[in-house]
N, C-alpha and C. Protein backbone atom coordinates (compact mmCIF):
# COMPACT_ATOMS: atom_id res chain seq x y z
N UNK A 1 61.07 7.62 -83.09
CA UNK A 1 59.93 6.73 -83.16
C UNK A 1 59.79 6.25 -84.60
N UNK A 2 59.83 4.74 -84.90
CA UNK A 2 59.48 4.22 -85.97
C UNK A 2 58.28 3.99 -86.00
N UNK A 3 57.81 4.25 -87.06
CA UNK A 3 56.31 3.94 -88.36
C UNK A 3 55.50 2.78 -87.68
N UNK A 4 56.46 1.81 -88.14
CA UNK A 4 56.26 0.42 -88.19
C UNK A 4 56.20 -0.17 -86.82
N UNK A 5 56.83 0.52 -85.66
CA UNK A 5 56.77 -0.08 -84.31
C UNK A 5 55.65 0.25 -83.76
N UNK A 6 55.37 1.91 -83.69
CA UNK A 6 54.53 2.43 -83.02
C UNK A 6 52.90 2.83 -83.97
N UNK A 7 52.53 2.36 -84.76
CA UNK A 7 52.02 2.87 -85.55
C UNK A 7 50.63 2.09 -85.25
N UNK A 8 49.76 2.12 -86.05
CA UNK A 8 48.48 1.53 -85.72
C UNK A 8 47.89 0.69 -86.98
N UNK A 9 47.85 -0.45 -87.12
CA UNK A 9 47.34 -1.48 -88.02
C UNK A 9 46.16 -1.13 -88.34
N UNK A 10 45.67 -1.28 -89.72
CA UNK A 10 44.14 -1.24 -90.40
C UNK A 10 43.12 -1.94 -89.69
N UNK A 11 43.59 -3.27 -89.21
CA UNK A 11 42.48 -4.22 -88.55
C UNK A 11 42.39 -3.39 -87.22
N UNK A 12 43.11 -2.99 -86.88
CA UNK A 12 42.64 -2.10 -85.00
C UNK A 12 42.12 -1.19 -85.13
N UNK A 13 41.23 -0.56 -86.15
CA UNK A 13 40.53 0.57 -86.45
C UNK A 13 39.21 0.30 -86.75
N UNK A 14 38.53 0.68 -85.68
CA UNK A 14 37.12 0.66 -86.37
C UNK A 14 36.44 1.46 -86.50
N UNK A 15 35.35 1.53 -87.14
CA UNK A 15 34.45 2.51 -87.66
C UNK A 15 33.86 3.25 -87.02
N UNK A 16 33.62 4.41 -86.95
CA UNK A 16 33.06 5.46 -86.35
C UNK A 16 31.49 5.82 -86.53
N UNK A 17 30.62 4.89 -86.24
CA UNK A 17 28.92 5.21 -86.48
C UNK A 17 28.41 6.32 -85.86
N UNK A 18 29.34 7.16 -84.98
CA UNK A 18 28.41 8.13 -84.99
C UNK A 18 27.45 7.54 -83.71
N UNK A 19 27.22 6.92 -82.93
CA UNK A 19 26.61 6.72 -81.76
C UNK A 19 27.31 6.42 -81.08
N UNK A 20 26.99 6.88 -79.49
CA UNK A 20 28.09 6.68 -78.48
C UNK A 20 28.17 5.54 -78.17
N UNK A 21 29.72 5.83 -77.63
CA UNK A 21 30.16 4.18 -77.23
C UNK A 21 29.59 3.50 -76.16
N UNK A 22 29.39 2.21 -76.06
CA UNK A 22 28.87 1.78 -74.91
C UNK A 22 29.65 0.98 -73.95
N UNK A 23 29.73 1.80 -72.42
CA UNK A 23 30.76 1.46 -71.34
C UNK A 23 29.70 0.63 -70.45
N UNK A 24 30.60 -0.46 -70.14
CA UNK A 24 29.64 -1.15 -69.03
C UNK A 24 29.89 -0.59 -67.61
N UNK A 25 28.54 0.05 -67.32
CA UNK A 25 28.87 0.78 -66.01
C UNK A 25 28.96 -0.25 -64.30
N UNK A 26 29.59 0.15 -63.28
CA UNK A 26 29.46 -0.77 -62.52
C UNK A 26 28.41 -1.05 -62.22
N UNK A 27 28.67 -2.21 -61.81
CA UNK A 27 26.71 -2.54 -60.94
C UNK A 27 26.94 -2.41 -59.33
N UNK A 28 28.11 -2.48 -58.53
CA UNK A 28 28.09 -1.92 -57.36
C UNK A 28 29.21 -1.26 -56.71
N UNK A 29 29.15 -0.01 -56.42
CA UNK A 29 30.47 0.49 -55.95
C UNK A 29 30.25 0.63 -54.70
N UNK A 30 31.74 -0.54 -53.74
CA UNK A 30 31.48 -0.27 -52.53
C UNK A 30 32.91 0.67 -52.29
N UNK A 31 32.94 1.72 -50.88
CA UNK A 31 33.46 2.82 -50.48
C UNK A 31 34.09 1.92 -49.44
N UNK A 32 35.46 2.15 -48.86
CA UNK A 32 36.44 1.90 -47.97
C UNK A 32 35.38 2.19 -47.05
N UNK A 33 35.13 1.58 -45.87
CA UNK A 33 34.05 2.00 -44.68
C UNK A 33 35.48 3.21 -44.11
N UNK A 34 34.84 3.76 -42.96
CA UNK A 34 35.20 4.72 -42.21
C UNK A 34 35.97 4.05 -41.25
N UNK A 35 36.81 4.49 -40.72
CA UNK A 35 37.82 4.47 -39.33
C UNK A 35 37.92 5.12 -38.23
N UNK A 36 36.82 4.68 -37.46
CA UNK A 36 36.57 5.75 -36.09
C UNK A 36 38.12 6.15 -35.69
N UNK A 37 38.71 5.33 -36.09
CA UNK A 37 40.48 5.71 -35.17
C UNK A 37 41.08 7.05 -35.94
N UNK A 38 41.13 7.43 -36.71
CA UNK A 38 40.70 7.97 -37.51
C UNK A 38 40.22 9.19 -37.56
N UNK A 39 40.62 10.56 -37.37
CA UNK A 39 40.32 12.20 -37.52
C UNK A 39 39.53 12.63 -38.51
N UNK A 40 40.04 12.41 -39.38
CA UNK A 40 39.75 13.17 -40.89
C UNK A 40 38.31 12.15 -40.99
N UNK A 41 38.39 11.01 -41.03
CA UNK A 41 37.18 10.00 -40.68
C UNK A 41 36.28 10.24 -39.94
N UNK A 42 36.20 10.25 -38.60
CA UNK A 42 35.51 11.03 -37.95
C UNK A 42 34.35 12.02 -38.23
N UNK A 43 35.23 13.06 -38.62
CA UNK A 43 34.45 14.37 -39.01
C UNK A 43 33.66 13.95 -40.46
N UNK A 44 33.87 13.20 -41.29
CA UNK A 44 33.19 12.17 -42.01
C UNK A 44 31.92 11.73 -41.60
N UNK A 45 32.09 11.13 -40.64
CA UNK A 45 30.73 10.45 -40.53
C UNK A 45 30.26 11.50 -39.77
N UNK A 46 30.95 12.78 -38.78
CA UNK A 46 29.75 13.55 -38.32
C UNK A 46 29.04 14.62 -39.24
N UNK A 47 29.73 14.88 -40.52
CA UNK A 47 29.10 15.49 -41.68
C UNK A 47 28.20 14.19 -42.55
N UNK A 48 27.80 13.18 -42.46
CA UNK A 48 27.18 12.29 -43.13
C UNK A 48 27.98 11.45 -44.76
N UNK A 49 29.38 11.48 -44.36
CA UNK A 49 30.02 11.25 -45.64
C UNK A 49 30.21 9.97 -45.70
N UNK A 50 30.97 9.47 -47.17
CA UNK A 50 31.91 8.44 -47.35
C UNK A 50 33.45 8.53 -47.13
N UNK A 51 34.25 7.35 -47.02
CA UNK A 51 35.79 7.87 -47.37
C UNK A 51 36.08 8.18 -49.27
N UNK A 52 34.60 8.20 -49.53
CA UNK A 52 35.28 8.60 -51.15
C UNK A 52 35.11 10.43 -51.30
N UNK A 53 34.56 11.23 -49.98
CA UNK A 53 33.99 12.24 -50.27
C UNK A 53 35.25 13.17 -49.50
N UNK A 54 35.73 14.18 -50.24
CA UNK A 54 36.68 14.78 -49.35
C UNK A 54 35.94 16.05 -48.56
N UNK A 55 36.74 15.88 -47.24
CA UNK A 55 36.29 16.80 -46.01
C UNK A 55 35.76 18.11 -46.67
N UNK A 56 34.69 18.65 -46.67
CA UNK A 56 34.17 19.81 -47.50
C UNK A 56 34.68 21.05 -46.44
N UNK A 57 34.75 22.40 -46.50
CA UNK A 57 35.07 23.65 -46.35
C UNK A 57 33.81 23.76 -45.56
N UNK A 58 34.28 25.01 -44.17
CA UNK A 58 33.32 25.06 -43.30
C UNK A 58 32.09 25.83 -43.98
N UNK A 59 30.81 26.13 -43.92
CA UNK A 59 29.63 26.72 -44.07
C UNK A 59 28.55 26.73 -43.59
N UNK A 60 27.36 27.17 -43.50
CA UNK A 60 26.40 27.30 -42.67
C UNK A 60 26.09 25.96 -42.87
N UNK A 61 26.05 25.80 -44.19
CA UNK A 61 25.37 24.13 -44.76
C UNK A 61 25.91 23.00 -43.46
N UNK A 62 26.96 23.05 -43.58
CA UNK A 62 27.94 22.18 -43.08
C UNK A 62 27.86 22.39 -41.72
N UNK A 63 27.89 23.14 -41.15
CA UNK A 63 28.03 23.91 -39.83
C UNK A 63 27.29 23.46 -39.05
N UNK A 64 25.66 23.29 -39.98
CA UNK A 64 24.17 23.34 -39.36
C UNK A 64 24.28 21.33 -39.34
N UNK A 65 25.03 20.94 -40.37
CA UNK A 65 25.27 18.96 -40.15
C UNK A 65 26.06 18.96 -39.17
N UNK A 66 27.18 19.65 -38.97
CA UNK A 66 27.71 19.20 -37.38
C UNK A 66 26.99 19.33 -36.56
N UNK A 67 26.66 21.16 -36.68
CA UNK A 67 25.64 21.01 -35.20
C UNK A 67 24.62 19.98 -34.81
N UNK A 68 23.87 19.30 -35.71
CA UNK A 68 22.74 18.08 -35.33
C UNK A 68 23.59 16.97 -34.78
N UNK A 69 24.78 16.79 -35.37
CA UNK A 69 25.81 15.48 -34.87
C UNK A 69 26.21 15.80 -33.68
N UNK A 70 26.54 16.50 -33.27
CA UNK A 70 26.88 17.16 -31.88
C UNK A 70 25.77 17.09 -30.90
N UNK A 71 24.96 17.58 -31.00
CA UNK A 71 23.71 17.98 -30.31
C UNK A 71 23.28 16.52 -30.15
N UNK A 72 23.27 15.45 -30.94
CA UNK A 72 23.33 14.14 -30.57
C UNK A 72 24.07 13.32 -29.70
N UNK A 73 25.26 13.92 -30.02
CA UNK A 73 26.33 12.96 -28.81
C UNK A 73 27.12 13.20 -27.92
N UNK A 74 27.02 14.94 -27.84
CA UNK A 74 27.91 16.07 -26.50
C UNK A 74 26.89 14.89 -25.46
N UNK A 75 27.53 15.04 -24.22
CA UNK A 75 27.35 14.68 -22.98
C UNK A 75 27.16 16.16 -21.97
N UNK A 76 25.55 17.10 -21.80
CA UNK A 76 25.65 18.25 -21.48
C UNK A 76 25.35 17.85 -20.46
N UNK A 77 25.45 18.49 -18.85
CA UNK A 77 26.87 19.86 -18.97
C UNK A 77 28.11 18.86 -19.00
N UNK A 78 28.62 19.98 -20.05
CA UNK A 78 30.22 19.47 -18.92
C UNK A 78 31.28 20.47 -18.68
N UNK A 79 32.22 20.10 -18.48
CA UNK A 79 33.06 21.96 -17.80
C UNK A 79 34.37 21.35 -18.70
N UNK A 80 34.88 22.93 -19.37
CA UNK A 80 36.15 22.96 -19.75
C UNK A 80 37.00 24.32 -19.30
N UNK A 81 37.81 24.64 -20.34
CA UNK A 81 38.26 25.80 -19.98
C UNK A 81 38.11 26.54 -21.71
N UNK A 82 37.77 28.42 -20.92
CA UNK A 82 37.64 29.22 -22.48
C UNK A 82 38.76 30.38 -21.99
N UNK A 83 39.40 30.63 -22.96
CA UNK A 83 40.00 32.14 -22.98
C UNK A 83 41.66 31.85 -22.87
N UNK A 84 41.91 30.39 -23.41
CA UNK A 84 43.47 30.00 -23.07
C UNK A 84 44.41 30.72 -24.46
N UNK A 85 43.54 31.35 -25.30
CA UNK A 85 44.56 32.04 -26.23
C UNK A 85 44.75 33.30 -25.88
N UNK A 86 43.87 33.78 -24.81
CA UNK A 86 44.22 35.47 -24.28
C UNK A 86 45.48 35.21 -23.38
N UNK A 87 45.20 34.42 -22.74
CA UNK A 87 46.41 34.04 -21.76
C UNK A 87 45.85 33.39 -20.63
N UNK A 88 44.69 33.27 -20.27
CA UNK A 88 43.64 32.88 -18.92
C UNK A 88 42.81 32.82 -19.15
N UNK A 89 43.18 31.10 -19.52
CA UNK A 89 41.73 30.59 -19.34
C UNK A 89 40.85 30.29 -17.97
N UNK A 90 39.84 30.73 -18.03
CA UNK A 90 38.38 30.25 -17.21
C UNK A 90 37.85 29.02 -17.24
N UNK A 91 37.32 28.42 -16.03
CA UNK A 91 37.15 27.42 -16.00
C UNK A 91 35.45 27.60 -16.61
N UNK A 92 34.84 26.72 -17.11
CA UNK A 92 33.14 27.14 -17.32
C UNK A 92 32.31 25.79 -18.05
N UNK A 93 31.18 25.77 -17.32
CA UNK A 93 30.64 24.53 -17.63
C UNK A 93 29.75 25.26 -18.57
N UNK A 94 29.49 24.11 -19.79
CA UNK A 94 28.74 24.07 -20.98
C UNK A 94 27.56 23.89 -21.02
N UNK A 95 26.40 24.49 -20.99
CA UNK A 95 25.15 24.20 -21.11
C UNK A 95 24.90 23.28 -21.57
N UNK A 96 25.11 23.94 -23.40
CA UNK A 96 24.19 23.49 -24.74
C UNK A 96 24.77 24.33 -25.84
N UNK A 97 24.54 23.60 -26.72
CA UNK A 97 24.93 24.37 -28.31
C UNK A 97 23.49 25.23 -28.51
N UNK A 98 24.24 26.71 -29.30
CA UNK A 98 23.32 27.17 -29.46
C UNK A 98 21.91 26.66 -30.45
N UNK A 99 21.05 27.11 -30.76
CA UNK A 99 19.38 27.23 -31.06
C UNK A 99 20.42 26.77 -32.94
N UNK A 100 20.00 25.73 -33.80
CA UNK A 100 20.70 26.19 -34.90
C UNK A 100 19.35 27.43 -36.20
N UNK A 101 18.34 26.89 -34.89
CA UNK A 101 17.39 27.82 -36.08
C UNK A 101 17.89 29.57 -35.90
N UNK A 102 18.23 29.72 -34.77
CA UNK A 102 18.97 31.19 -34.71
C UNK A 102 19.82 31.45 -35.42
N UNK A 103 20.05 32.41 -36.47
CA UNK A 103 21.25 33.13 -37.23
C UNK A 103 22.46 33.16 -36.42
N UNK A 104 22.43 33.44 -35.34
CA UNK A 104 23.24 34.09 -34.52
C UNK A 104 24.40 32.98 -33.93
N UNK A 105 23.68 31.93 -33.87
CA UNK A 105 24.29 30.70 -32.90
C UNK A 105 24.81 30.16 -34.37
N UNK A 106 25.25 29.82 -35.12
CA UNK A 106 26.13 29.21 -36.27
C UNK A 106 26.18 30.17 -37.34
N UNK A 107 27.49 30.34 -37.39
CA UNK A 107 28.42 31.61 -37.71
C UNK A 107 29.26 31.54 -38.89
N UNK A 108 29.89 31.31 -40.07
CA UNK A 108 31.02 30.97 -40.88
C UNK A 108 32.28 31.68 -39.61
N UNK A 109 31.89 32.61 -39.14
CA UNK A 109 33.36 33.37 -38.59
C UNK A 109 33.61 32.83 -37.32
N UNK A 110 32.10 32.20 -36.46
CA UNK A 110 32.74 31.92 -35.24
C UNK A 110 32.30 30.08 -34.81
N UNK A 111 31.52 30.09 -36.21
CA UNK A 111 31.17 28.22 -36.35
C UNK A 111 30.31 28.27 -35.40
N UNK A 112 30.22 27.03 -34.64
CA UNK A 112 28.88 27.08 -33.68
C UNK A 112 28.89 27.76 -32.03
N UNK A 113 28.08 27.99 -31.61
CA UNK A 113 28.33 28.56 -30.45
C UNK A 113 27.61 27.87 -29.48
N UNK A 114 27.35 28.37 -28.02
CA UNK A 114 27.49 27.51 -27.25
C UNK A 114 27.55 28.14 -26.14
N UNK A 115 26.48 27.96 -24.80
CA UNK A 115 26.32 28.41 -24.10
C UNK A 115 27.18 27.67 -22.52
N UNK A 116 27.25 28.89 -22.00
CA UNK A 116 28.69 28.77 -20.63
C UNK A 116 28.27 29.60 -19.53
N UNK A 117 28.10 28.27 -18.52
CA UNK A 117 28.04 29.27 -17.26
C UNK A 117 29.88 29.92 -17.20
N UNK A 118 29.79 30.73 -16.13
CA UNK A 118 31.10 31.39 -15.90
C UNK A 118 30.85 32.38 -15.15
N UNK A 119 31.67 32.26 -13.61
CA UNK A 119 31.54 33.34 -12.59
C UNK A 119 30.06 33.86 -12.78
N UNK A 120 28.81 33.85 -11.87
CA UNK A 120 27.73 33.63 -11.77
C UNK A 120 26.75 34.08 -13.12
N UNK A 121 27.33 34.15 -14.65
CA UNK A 121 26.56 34.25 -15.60
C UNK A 121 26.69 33.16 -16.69
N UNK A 122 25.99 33.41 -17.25
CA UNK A 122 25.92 32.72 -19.15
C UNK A 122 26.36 33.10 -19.78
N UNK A 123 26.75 33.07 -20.79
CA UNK A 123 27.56 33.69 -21.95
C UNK A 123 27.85 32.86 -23.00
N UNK A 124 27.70 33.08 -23.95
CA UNK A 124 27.90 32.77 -25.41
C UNK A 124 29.09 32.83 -26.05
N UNK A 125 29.97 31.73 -25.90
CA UNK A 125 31.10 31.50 -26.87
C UNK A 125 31.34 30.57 -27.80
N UNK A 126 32.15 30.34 -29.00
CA UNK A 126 32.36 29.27 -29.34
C UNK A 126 33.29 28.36 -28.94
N UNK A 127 32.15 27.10 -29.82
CA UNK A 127 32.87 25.73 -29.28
C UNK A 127 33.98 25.61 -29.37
N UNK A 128 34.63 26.30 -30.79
CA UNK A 128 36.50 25.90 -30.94
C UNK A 128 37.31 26.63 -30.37
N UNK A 129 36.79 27.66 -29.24
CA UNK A 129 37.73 28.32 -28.05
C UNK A 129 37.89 27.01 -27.37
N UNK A 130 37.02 26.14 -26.91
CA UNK A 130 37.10 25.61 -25.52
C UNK A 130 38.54 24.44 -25.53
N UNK A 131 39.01 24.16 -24.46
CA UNK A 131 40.38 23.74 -23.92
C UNK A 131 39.82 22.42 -23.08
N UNK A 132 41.00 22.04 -23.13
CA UNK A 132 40.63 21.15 -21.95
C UNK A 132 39.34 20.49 -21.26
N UNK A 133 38.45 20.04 -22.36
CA UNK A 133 37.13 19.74 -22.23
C UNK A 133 37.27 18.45 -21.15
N UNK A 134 36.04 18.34 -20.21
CA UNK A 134 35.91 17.03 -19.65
C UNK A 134 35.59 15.75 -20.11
N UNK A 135 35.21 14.58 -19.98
CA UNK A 135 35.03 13.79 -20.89
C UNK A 135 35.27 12.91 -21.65
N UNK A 136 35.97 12.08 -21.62
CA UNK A 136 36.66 11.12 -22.79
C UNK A 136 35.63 11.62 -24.34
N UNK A 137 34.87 11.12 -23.95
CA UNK A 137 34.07 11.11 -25.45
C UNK A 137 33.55 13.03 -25.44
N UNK A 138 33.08 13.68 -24.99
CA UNK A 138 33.23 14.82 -25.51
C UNK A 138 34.37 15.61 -26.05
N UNK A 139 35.52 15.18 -25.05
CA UNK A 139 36.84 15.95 -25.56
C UNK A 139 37.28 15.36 -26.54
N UNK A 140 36.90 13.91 -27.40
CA UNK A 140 37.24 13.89 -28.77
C UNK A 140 36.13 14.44 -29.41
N UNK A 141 35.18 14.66 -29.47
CA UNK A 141 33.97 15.52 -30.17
C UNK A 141 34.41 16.97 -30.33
N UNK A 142 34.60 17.06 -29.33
CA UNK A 142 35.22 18.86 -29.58
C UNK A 142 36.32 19.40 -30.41
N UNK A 143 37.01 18.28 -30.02
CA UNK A 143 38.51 18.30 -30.83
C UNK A 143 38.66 17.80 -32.25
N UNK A 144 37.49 16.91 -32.50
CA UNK A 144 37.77 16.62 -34.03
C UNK A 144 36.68 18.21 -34.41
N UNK A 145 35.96 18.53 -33.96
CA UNK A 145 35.34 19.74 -34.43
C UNK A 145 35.99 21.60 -34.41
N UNK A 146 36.88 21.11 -33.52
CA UNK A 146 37.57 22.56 -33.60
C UNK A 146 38.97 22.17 -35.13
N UNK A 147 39.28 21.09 -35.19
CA UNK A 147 40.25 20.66 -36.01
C UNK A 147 40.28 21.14 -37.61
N UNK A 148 38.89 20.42 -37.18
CA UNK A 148 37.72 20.96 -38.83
C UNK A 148 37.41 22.41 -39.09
N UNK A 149 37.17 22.71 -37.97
CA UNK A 149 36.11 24.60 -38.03
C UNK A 149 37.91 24.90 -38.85
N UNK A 150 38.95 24.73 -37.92
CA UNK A 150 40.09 25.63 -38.17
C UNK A 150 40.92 25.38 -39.44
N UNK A 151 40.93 24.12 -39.90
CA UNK A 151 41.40 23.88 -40.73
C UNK A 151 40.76 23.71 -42.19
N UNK A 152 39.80 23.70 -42.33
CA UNK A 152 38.79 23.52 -43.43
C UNK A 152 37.67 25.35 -43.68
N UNK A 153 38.48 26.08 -43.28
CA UNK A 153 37.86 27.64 -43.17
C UNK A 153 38.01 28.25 -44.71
């Protein structure tokens, strides 16, 4: 590296007063809108985001914004299947998401839960067991939400 090529001229130097510099800040920042077509998007707008905000890590915080997004746009009842990672799954229609003011019903370990008839009782499982949901529009609700619980843990 030469002096003279890379170097910095007297006139390109200015004075240092000692008060900060002044940046012209934007006056409007607009965000890529969202893409319902779109997964990672999706779960975006059912956590209340932008595409400038990256998918946050599951938590009660978070847990308790899906559950209201859900609880808005599940189509209850509807019937899927639970228990297809034991080996047999059950067929069982879905009540309702659990109570979110209950401790019990939104979980970090088991995310939200969710009430199931099944062979003449109720029972309490979670949503990201369920399989084969009915539904056009619930079985993408479920599925961008089990996607998230599992992958964002």
């Amino acid at each position: 590296m030469e002096f003279e090529i890379y170097g910095i001229n007297a006139e390109d130097i200015e004075l240092n007063d000692g008060c900060p510099i002044q940046i012209d800040q934007p006056k409007k920042i607009i965000t890529k809108p969202l893409d319902p077509q779109k997964q990672d998007d999706r779960i975006r707008i059912a956590l209340g985001l932008t595409s400038d905000h990256p998918i946050p890590e599951v938590s009660n915080e978070t847990l308790t914004i899906y559950h209201k997004y859900l609880s808005g746009n599940l189509l209850f009842p509807f019937t899927a299947e639970q228990g297809k990672e034991y080996g047999h799954p059950e067929r069982v229609k879905v009540l309702c998401l659990g109570d979110p003011g209950d401790e019990v019903m939104i979980d970090d370990s088991y995310g939200i839960l969710c009430d199931v008839r099944m062979e003449r009782q109720v029972a309490t499982v979670p949503l990201s067991e369920l399989d084969n949901v009915k539904g056009k529009s619930n079985k993408q609700l479920v599925k961008d939400y089990s996607y998230w619980f599992w992958n964002w843990r």
